[in-house]
Protein backbone atom coordinates (compact mmCIF):
# COMPACT_ATOMS: atom_id res chain seq x y z
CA UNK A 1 232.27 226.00 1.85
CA UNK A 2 229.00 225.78 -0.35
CA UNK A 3 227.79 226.96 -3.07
CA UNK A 4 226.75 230.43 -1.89
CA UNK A 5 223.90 232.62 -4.34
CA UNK A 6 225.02 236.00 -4.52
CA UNK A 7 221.52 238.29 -4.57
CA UNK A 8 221.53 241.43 -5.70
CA UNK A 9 218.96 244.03 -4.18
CA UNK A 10 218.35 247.82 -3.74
CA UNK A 11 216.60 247.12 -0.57
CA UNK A 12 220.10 248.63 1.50
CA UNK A 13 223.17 250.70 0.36
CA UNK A 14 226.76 250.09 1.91
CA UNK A 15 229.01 252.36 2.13
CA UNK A 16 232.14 250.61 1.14
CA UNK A 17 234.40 253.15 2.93
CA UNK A 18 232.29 252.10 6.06
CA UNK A 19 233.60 248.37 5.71
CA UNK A 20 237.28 249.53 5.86
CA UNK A 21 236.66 251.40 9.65
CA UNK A 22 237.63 248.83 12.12
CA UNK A 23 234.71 249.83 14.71
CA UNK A 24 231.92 249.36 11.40
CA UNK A 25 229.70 246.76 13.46
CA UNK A 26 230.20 242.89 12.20
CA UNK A 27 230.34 239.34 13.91
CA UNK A 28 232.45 236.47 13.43
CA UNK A 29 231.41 234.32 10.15
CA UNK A 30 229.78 230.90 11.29
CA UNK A 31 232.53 229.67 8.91
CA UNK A 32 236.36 230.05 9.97
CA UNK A 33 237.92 233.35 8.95
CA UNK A 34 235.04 234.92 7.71
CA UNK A 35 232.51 237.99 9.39
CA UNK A 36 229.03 238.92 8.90
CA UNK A 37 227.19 242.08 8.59
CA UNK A 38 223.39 242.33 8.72
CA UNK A 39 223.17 245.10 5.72
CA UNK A 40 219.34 244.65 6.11
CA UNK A 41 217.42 242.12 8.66
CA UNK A 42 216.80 239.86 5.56
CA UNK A 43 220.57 240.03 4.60
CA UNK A 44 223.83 239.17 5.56
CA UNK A 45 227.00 239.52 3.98
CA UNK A 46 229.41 237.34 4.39
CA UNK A 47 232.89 239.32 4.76
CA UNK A 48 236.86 238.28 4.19
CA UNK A 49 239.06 240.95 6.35
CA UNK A 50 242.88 240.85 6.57
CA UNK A 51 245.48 243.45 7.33
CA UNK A 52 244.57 245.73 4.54
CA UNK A 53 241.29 244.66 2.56
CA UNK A 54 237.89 243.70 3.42
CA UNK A 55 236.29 241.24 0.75
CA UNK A 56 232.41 240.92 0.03
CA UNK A 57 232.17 237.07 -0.49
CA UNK A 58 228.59 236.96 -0.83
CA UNK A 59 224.86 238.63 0.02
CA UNK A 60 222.46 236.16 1.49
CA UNK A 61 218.72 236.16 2.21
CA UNK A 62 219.04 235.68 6.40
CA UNK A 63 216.82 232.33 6.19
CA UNK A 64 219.42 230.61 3.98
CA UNK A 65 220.36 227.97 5.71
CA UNK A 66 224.20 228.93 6.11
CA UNK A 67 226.84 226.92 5.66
């Protein structure tokens, strides 16, 4: 995987209890074992799940070309 820029905005809130619900809607990551959510339509975050955690890789602008 790239080099991913993290940005940091106040344009949308998550609410990180709302990552842990299995039904919370995401996609499947255009890169193996990773999952998107469209926090905002000009951002994605790019998500890690397993078992038991849910990691926030990264925030990026939608028109980033990804990966």
């Amino acid at each position: 995987m790239g080099k991913l820029h993290v940005v940091k905005t106040e344009q949308f809130h998550l609410d990180l209890e709302q990552l842990a619900d299995h039904n919370f809607p995401r996609r499947l990551g255009r890169v193996a074992g990773t999952m998107e959510l469209v926090a905002h339509p000009n951002y994605i975050v790019l998500l890690q799940q397993t078992e038991t955690t849910v990691t926030a890789l990264a925030v990026m602008h939608a028109a980033r070309q990804y990966p």
